[in-house]
PDB file of N, CA and C in Angstrom:
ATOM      1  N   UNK A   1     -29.766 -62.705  17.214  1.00  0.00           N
ATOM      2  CA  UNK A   1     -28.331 -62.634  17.103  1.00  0.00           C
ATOM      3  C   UNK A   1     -27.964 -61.843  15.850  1.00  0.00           C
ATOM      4  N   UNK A   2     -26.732 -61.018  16.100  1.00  0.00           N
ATOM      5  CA  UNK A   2     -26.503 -60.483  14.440  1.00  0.00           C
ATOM      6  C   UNK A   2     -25.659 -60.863  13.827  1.00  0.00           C
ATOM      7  N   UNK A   3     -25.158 -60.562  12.921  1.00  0.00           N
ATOM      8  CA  UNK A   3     -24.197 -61.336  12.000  1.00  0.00           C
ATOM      9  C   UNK A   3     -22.547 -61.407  12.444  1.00  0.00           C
ATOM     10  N   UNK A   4     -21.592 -61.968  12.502  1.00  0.00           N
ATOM     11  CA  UNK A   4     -20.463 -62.238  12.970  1.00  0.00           C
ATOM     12  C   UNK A   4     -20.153 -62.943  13.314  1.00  0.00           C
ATOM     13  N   UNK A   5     -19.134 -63.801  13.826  1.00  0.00           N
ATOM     14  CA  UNK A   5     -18.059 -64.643  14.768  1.00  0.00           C
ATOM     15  C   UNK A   5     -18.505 -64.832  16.459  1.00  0.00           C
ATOM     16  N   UNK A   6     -18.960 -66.259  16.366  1.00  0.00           N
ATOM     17  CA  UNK A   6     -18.915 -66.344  17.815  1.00  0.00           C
ATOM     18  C   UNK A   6     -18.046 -67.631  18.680  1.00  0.00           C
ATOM     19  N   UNK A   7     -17.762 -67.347  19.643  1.00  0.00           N
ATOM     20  CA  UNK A   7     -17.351 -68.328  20.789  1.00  0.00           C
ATOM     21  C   UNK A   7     -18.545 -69.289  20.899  1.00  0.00           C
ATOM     22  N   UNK A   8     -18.791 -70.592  21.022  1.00  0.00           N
ATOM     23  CA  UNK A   8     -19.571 -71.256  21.074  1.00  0.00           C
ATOM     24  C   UNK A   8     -19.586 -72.823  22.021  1.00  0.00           C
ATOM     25  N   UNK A   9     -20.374 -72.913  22.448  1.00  0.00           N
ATOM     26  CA  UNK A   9     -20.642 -74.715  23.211  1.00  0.00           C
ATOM     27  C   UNK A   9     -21.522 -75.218  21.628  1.00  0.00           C
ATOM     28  N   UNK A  10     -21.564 -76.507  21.631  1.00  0.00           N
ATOM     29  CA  UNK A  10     -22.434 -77.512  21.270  1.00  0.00           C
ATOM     30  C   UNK A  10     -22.531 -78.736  21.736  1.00  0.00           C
ATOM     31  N   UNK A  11     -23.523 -78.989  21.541  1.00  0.00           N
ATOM     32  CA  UNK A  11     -24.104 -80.674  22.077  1.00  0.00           C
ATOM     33  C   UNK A  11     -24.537 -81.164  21.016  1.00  0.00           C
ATOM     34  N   UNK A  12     -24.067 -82.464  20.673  1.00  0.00           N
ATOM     35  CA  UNK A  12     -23.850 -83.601  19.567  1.00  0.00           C
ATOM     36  C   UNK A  12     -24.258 -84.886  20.411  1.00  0.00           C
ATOM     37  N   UNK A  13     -25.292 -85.680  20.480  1.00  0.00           N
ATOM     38  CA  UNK A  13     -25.472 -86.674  21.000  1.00  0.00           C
ATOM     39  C   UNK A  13     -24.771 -86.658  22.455  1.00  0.00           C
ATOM     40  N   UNK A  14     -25.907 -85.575  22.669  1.00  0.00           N
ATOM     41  CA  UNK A  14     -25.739 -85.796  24.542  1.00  0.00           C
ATOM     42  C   UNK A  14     -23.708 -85.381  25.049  1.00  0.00           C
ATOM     43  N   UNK A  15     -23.097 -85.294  24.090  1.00  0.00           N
ATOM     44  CA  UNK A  15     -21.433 -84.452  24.473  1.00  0.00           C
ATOM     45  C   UNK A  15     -21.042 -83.212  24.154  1.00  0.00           C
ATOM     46  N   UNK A  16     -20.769 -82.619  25.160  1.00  0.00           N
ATOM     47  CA  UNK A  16     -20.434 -80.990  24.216  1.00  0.00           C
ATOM     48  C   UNK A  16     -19.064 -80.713  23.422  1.00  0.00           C
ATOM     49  N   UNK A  17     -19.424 -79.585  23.308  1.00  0.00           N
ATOM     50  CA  UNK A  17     -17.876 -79.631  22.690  1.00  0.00           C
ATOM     51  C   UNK A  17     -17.786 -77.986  22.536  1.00  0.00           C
ATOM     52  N   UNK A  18     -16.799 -77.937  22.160  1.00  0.00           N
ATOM     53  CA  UNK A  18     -16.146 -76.401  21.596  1.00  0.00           C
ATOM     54  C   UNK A  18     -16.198 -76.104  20.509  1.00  0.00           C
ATOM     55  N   UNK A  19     -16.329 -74.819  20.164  1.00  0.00           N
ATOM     56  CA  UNK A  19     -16.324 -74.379  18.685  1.00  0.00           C
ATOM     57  C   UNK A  19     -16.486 -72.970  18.802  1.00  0.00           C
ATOM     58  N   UNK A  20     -17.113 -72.399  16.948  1.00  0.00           N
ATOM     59  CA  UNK A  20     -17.325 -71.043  16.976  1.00  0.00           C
ATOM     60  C   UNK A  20     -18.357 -70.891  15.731  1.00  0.00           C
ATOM     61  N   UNK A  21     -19.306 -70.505  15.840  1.00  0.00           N
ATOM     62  CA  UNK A  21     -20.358 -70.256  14.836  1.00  0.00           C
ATOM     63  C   UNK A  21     -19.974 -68.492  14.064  1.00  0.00           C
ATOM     64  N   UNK A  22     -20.405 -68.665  12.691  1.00  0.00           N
ATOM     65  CA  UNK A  22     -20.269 -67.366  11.971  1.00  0.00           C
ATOM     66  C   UNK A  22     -22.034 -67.459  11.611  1.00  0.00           C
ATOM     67  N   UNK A  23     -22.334 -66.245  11.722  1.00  0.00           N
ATOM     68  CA  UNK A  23     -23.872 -65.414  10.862  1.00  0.00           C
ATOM     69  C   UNK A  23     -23.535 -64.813  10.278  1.00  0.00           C
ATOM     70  N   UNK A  24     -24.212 -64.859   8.939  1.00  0.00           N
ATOM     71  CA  UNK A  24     -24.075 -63.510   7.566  1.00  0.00           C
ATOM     72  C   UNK A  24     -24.006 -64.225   6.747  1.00  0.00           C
ATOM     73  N   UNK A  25     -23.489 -63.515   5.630  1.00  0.00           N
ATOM     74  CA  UNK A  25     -23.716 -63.629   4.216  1.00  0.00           C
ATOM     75  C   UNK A  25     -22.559 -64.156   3.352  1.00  0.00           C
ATOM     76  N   UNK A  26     -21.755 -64.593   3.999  1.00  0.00           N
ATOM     77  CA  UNK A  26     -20.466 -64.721   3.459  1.00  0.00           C
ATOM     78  C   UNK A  26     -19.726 -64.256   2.567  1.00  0.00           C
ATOM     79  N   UNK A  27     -19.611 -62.739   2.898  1.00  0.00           N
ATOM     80  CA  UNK A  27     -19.223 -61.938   2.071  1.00  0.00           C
ATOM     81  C   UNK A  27     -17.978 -62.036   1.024  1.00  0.00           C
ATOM     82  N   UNK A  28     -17.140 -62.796   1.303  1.00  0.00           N
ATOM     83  CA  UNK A  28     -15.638 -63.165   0.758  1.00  0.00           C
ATOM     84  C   UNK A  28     -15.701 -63.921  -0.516  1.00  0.00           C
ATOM     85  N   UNK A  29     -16.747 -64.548  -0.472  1.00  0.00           N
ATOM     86  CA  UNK A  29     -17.361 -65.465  -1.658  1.00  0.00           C
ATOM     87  C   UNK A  29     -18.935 -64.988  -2.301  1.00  0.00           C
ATOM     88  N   UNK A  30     -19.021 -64.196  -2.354  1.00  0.00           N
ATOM     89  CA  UNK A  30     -20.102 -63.665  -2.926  1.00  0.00           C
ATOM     90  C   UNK A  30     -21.878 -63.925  -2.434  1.00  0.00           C
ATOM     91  N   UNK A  31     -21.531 -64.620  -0.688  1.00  0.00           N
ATOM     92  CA  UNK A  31     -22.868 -65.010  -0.626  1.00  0.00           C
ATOM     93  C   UNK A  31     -24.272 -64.209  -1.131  1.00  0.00           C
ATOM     94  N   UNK A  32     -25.434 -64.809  -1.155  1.00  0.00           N
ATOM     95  CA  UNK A  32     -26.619 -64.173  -1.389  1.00  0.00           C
ATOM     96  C   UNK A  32     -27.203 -64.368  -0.097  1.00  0.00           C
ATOM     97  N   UNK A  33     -27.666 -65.502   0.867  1.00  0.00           N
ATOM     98  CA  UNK A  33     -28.374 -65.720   1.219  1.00  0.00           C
ATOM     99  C   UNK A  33     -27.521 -65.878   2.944  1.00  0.00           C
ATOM    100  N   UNK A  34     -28.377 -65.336   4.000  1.00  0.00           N
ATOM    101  CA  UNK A  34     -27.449 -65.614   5.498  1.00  0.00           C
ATOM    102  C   UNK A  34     -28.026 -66.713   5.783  1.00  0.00           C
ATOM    103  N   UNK A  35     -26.840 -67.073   6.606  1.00  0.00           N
ATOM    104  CA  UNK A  35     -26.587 -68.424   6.913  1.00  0.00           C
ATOM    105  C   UNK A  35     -26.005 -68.200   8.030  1.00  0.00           C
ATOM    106  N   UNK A  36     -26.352 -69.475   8.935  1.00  0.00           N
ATOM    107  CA  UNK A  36     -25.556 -69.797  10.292  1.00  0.00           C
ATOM    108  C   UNK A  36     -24.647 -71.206  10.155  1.00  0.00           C
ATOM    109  N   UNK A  37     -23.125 -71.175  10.372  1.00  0.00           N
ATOM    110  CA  UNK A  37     -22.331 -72.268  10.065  1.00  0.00           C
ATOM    111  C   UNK A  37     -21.843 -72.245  11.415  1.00  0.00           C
ATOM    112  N   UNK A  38     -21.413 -73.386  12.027  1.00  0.00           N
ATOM    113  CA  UNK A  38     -20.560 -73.738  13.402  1.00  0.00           C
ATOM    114  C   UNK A  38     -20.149 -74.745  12.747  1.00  0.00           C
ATOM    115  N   UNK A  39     -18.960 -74.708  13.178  1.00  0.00           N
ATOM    116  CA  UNK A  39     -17.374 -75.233  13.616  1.00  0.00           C
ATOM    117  C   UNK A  39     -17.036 -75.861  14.357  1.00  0.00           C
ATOM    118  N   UNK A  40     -17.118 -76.957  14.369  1.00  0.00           N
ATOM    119  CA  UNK A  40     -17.106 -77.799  15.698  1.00  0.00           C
ATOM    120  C   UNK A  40     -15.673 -78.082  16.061  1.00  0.00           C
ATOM    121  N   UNK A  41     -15.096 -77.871  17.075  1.00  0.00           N
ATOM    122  CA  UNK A  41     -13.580 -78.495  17.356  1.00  0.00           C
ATOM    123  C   UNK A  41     -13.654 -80.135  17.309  1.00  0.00           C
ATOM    124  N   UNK A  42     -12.490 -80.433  17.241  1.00  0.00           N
ATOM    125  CA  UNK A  42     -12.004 -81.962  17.790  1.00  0.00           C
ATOM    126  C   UNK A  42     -12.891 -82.799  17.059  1.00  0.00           C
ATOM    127  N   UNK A  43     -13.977 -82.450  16.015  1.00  0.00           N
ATOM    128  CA  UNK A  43     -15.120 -83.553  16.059  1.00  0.00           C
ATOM    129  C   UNK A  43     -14.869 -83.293  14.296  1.00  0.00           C
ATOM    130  N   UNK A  44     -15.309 -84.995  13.853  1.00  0.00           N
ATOM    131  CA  UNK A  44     -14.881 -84.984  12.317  1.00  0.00           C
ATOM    132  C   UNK A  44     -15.782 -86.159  12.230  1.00  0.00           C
ATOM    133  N   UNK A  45     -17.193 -86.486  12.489  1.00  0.00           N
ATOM    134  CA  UNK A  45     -18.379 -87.407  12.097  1.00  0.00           C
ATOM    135  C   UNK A  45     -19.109 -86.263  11.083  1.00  0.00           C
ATOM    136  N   UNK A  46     -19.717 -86.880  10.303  1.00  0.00           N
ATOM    137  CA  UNK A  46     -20.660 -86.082   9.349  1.00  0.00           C
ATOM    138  C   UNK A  46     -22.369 -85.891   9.960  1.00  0.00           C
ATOM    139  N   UNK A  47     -22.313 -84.896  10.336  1.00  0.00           N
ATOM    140  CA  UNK A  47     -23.724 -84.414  10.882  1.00  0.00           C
ATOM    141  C   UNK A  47     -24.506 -83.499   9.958  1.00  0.00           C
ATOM    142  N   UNK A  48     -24.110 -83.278   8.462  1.00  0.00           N
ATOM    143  CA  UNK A  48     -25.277 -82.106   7.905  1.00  0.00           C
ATOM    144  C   UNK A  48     -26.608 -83.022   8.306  1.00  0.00           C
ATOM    145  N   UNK A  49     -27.690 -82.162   8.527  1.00  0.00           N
ATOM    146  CA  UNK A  49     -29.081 -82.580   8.815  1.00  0.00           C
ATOM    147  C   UNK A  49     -29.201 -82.985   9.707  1.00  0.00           C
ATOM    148  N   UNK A  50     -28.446 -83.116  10.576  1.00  0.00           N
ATOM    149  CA  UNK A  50     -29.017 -83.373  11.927  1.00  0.00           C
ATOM    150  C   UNK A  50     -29.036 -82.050  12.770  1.00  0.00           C
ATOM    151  N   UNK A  51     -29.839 -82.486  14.047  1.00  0.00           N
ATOM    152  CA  UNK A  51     -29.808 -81.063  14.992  1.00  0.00           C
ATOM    153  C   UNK A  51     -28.994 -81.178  15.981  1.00  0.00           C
ATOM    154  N   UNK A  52     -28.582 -79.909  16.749  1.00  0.00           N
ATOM    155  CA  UNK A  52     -27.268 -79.882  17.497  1.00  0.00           C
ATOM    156  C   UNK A  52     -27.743 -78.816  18.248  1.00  0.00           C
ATOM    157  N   UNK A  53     -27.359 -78.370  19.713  1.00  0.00           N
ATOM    158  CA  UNK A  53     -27.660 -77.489  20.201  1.00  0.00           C
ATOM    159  C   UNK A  53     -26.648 -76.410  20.460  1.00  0.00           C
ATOM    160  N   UNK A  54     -26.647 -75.255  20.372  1.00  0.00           N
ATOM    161  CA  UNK A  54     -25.428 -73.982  20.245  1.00  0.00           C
ATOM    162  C   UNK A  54     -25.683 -73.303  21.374  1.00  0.00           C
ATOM    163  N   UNK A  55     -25.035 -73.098  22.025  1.00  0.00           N
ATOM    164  CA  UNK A  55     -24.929 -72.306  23.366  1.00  0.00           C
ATOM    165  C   UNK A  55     -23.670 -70.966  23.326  1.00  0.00           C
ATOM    166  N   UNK A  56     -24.232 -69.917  23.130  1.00  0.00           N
ATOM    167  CA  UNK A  56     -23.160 -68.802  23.158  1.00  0.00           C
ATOM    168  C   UNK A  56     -22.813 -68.046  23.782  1.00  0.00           C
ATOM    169  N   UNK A  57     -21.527 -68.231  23.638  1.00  0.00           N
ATOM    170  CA  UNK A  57     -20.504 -67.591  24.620  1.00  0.00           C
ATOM    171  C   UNK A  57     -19.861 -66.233  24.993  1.00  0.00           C
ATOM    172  N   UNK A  58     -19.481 -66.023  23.895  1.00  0.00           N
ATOM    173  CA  UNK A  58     -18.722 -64.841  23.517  1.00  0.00           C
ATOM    174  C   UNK A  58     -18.981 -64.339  22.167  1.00  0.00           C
ATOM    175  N   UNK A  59     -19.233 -62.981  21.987  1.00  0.00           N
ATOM    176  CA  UNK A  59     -19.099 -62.394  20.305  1.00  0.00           C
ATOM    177  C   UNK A  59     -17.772 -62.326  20.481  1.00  0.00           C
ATOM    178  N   UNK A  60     -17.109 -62.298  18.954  1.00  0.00           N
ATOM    179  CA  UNK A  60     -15.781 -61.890  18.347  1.00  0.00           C
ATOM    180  C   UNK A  60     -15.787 -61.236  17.939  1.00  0.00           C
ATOM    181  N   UNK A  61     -16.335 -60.610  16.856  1.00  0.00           N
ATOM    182  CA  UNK A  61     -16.354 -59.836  15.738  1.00  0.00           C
ATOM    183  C   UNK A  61     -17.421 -60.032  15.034  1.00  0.00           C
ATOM    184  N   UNK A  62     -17.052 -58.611  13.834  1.00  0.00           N
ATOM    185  CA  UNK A  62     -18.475 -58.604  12.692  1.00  0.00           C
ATOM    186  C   UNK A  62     -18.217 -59.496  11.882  1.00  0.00           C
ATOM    187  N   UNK A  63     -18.947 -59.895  10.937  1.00  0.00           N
ATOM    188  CA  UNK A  63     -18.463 -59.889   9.524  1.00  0.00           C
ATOM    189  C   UNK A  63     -17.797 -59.386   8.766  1.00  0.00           C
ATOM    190  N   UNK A  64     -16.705 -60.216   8.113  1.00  0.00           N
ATOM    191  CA  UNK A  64     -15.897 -59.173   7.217  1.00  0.00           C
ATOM    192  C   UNK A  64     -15.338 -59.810   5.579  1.00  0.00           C
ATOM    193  N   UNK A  65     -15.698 -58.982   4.893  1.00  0.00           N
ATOM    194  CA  UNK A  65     -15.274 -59.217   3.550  1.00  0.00           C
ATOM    195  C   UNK A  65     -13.825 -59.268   3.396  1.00  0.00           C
ATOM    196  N   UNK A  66     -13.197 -60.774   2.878  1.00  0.00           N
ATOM    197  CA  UNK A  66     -11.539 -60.630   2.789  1.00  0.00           C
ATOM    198  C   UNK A  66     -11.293 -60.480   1.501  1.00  0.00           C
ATOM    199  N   UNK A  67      -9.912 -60.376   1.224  1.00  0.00           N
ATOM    200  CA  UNK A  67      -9.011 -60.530   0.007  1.00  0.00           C
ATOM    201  C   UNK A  67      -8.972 -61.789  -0.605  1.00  0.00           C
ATOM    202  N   UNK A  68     -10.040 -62.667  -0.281  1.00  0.00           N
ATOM    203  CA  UNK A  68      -9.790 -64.224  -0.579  1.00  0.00           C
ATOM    204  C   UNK A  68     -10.061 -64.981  -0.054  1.00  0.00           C
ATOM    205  N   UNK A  69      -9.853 -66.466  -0.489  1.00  0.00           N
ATOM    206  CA  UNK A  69      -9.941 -67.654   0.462  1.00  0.00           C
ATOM    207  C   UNK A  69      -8.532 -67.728   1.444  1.00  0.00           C
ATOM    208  N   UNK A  70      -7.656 -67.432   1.027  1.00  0.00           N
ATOM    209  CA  UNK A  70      -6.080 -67.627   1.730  1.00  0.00           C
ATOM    210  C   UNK A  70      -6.314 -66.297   2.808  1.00  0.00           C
ATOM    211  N   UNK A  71      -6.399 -65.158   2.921  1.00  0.00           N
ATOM    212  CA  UNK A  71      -6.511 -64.185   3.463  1.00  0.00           C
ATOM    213  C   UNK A  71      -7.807 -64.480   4.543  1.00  0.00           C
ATOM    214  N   UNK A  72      -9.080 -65.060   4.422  1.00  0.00           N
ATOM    215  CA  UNK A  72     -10.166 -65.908   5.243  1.00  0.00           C
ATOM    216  C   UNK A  72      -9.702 -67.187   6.198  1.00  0.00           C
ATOM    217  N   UNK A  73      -9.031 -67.925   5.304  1.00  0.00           N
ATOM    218  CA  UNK A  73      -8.391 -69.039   6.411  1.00  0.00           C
ATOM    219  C   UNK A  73      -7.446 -68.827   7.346  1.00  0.00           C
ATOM    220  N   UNK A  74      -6.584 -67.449   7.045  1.00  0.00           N
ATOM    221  CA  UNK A  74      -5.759 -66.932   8.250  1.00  0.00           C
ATOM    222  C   UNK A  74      -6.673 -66.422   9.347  1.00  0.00           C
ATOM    223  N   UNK A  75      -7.837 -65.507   9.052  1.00  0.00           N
ATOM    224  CA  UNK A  75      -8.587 -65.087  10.041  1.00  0.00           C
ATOM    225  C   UNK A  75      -9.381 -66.071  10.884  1.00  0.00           C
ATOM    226  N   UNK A  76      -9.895 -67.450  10.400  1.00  0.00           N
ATOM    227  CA  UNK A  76     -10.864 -68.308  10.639  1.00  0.00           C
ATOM    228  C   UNK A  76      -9.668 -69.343  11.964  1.00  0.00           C
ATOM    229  N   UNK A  77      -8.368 -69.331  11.384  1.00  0.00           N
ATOM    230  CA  UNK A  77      -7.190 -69.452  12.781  1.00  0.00           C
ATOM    231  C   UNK A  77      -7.293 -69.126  13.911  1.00  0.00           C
ATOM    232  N   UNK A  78      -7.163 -67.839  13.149  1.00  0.00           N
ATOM    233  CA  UNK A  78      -6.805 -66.968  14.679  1.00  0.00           C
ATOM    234  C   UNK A  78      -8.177 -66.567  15.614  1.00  0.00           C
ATOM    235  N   UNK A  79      -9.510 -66.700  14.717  1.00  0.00           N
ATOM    236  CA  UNK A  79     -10.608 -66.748  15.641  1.00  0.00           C
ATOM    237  C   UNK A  79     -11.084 -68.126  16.307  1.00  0.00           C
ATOM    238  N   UNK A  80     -10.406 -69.414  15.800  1.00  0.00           N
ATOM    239  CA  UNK A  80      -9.923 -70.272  17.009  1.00  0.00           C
ATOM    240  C   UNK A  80      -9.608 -69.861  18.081  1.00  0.00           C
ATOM    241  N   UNK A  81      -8.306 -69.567  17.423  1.00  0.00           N
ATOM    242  CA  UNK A  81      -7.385 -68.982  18.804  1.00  0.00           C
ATOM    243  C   UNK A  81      -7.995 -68.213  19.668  1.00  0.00           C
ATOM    244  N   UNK A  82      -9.299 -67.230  19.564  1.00  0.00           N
ATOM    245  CA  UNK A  82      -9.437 -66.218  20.094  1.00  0.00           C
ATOM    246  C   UNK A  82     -11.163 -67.010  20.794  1.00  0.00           C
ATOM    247  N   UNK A  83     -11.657 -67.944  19.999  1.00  0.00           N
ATOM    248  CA  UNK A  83     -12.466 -68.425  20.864  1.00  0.00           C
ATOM    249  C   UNK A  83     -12.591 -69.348  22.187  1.00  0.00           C
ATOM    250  N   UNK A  84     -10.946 -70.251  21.899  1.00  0.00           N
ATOM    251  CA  UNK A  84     -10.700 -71.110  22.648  1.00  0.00           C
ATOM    252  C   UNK A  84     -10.365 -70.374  24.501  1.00  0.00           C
ATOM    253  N   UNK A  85     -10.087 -69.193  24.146  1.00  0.00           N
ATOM    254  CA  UNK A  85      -9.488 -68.036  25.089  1.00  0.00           C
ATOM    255  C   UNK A  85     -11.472 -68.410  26.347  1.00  0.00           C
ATOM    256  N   UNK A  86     -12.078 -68.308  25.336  1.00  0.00           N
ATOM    257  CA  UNK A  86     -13.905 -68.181  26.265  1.00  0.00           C
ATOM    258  C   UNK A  86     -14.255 -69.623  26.625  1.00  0.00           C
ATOM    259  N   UNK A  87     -13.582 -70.140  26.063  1.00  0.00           N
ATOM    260  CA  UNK A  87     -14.029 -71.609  26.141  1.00  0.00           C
ATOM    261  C   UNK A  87     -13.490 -72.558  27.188  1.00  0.00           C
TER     262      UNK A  87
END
């Protein structure tokens, strides 16, 4: 997979759900190191360290370096919006 915005399934204890995973470096904040983060909709239990399965749907887009954290959380919206469209 390459780096960017995706449309996504996951499975969390046997239920799926909706979401959208980002790959890269997190350019907006100075990452060093790539990383894969998903987003889970509707779901607010604490799972770091556990495993989950990602099923993908749709690409969105690349990676992109913003003007900020405020200028990132408008985009991270609207690629809701734009994943829920595959989902």
């Amino acid at each position: 997979m390459g780096d960017g915005i995706y449309a996504v399934y996951t499975t969390i204890e046997n239920i799926q759900y909706k979401g959208m995973m980002s790959i890269g470096f997190r350019p907006t904040i100075n990452g060093k190191q790539r990383v894969v983060e998903v987003n889970v909709f509707e779901f607010d239990k604490e799972i770091y360290g556990e495993k989950i399965q990602v099923f993908v749907k749709k690409y969105l887009r690349p990676e992109v370096k913003f003007n900020g954290l405020e200028e990132l959380k408008m985009q991270l919206h609207l690629d809701k919006v734009e994943s829920l469209k595959y989902l």
